[in-house]
Protein backbone atom coordinates (compact mmCIF):
# COMPACT_ATOMS: atom_id res chain seq x y z
CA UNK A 1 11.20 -18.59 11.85
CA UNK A 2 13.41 -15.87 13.40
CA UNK A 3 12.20 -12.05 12.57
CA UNK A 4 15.77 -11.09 11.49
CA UNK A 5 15.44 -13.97 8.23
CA UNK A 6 11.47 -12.53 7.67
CA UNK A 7 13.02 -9.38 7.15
CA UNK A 8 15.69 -10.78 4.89
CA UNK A 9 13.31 -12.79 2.71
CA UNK A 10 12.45 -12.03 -0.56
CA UNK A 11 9.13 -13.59 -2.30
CA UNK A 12 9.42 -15.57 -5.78
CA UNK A 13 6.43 -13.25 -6.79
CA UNK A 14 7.22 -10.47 -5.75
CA UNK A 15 4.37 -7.38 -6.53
CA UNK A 16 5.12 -4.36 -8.16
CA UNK A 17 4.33 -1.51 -5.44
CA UNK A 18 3.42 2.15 -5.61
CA UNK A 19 3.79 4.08 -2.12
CA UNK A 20 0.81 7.04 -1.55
CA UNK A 21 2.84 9.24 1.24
CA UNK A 22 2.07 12.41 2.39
CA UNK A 23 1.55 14.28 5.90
CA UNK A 24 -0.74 13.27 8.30
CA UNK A 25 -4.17 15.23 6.92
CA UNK A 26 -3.25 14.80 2.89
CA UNK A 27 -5.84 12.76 1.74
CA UNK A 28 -3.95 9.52 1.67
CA UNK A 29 -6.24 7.27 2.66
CA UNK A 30 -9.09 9.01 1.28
CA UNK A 31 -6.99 8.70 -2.29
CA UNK A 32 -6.38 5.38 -1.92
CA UNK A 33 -10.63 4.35 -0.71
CA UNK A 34 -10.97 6.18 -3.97
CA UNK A 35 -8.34 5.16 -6.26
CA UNK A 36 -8.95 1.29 -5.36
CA UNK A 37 -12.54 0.94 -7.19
CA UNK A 38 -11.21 3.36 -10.25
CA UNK A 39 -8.22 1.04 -10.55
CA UNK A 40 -10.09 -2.81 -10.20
CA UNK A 41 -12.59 -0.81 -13.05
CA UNK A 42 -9.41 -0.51 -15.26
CA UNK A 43 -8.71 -4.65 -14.80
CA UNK A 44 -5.78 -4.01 -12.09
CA UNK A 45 -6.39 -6.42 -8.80
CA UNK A 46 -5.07 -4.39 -5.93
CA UNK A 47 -4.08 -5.13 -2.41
CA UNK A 48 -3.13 -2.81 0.17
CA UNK A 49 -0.82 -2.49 2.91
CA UNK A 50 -1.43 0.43 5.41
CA UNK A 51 1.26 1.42 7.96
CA UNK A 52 -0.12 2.32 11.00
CA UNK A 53 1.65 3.71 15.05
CA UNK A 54 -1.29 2.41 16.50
CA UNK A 55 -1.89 -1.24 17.92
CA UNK A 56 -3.27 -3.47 15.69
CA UNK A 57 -5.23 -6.03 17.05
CA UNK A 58 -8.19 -7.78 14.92
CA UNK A 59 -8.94 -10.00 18.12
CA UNK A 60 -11.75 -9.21 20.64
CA UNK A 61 -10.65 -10.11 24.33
CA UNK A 62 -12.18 -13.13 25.62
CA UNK A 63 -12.70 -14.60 22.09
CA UNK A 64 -11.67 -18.17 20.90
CA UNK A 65 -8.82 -16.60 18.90
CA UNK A 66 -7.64 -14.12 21.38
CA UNK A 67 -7.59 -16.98 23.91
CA UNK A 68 -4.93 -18.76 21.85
CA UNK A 69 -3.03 -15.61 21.28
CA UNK A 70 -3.15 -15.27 24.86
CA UNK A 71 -2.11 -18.74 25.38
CA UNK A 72 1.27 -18.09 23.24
CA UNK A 73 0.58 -19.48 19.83
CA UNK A 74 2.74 -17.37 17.87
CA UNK A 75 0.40 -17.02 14.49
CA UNK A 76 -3.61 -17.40 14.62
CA UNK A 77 -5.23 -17.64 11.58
CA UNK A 78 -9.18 -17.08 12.07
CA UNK A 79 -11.55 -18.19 8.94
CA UNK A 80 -15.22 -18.15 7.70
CA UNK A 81 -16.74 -19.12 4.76
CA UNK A 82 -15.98 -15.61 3.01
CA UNK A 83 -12.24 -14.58 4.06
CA UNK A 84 -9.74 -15.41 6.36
CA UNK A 85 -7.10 -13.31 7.90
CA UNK A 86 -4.01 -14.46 10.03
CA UNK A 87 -2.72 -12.09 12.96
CA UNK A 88 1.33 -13.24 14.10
CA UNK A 89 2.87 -11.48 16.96
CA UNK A 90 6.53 -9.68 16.21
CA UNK A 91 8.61 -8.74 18.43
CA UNK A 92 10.39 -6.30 15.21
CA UNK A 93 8.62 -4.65 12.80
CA UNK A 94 9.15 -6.72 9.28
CA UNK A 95 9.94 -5.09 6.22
CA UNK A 96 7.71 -4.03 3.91
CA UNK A 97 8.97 -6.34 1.02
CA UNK A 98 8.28 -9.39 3.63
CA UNK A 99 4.67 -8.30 4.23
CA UNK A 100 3.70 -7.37 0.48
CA UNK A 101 4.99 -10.83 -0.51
CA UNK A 102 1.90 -12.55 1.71
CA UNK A 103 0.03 -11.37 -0.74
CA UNK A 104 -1.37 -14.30 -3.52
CA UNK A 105 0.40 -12.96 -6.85
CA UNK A 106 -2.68 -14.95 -8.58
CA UNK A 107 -4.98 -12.83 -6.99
CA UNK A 108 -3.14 -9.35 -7.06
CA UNK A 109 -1.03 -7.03 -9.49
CA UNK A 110 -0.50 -4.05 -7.71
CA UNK A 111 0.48 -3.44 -3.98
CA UNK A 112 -0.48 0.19 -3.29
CA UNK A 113 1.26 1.16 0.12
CA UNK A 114 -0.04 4.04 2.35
CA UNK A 115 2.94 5.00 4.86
CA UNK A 116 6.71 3.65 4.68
CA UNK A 117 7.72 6.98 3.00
CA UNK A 118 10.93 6.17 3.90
CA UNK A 119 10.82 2.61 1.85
CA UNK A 120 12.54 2.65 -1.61
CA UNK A 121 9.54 1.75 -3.83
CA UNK A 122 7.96 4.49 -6.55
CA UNK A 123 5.77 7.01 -4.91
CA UNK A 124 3.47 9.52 -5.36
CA UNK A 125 3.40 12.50 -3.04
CA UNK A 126 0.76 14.42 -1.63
CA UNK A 127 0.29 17.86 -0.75
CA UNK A 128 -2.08 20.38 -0.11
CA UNK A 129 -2.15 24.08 -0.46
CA UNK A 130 -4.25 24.77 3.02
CA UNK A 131 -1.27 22.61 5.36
CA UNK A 132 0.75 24.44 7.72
CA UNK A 133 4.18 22.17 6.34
CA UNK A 134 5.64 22.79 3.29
CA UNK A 135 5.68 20.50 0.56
CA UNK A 136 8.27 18.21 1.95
CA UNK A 137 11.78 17.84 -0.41
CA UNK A 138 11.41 14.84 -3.00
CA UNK A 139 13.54 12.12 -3.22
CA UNK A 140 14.30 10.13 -6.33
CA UNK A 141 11.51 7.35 -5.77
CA UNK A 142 9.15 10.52 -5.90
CA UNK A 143 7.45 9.64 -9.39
CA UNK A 144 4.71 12.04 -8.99
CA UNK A 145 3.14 14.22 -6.71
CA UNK A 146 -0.79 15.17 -6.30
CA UNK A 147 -1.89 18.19 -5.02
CA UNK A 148 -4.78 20.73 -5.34
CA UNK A 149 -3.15 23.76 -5.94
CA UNK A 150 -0.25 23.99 -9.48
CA UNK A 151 3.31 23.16 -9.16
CA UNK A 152 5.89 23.40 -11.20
CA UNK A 153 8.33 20.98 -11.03
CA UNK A 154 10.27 18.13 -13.21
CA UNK A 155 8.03 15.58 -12.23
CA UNK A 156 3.80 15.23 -13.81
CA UNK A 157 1.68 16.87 -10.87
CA UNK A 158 -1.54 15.35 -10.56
CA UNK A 159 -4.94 16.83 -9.52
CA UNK A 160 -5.47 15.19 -5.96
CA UNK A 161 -9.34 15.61 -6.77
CA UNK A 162 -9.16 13.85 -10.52
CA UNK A 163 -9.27 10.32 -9.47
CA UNK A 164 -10.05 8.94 -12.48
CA UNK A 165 -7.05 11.02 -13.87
CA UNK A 166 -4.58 9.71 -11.13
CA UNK A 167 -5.68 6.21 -11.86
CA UNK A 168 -4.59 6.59 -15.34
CA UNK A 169 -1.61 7.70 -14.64
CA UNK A 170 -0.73 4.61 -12.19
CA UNK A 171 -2.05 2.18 -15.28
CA UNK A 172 0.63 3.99 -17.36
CA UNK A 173 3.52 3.63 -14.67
CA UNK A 174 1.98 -0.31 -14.31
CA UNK A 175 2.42 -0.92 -17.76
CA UNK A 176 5.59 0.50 -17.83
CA UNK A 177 6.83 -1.28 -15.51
CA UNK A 178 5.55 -4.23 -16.22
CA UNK A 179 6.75 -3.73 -20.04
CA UNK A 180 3.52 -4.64 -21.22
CA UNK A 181 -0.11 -4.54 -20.99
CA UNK A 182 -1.67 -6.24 -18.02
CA UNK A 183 -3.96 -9.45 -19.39
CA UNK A 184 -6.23 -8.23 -16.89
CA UNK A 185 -7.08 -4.72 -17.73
CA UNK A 186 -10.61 -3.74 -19.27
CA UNK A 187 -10.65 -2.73 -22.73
């Protein structure tokens, strides 16, 4: 398949997603290794896609896998009895609707997204009062921010440090969107 039509696809199941963006230093990930447990406790099966400038590469040189990389196979998928996980070499980036629709909708509800600020999918924003840049201007996909110092604004403002309070607040956006309760969600 040619990158330019991966890019262009769009997935019969497609995922509701909810983008956690902020500066480098914001807490992001450390939200989202937080927010994941709080959220599964609530009955919402999440998956996660994390953007990333470095090099990702899951293969180990000189390993079976790498070795067919190596040897030009365009897609390896490597397996074990617990999970599997399939590595394809790009020569584009894809978009982010391509690579949050290789997700299983039977396993997943929510795709919470860390990076791809720029992406037109709901967002919450982070911010911190010790950072040397401004809170940076919000556009309209902006549906919250979190932060650890007030601010007043037209949007809620979460407490960055209230997990359990910023996990609540995504169930209510789910649900919302959604337009009804998720079957899945503890009582």
């Amino acid at each position: 398949m040619i990158f330019d039509e991966m890019n262009k696809m769009t997935t019969q199941n497609s995922l509701p997603m909810l983008g956690i963006t902020g500066y480098s230093g914001s807490g992001k990930t450390t939200l989202l290794e937080k927010l994941v447990p709080q959220l599964t406790g609530l009955g919402i099966r999440v998956a996660v896609i994390k953007h990333t400038h470095h090099d990702v590469n899951i293969d180990k040189p000189g390993k079976d896998s790498w070795r067919m990389k190596e040897a030009g196979a365009s897609q390896v998928i490597m397996t074990c009895d617990r999970r599997w996980a399939i590595m394809t070499e790009t020569r584009q980036p894809v978009s982010l609707s391509y690579l949050a629709g290789q997700f299983d909708s039977a396993l997943t509800d929510l795709v919470l997204v860390e990076g791809f600020k720029q992406e037109p999918i709901a967002k919450i924003l982070l911010h911190r009062k010790g950072m040397e840049k401004t809170l940076p201007e919000l556009d309209e996909y902006v549906i919250a921010t979190a932060t650890d110092y007030p601010l007043v604004q037209n949007l809620p403002d979460l407490n960055i440090n209230d997990v359990p309070a910023v996990a609540r607040f995504i169930q209510r956006w789910y649900e919302e969107k959604c337009g009804q309760k998720n079957e899945n969600f503890a009582k």
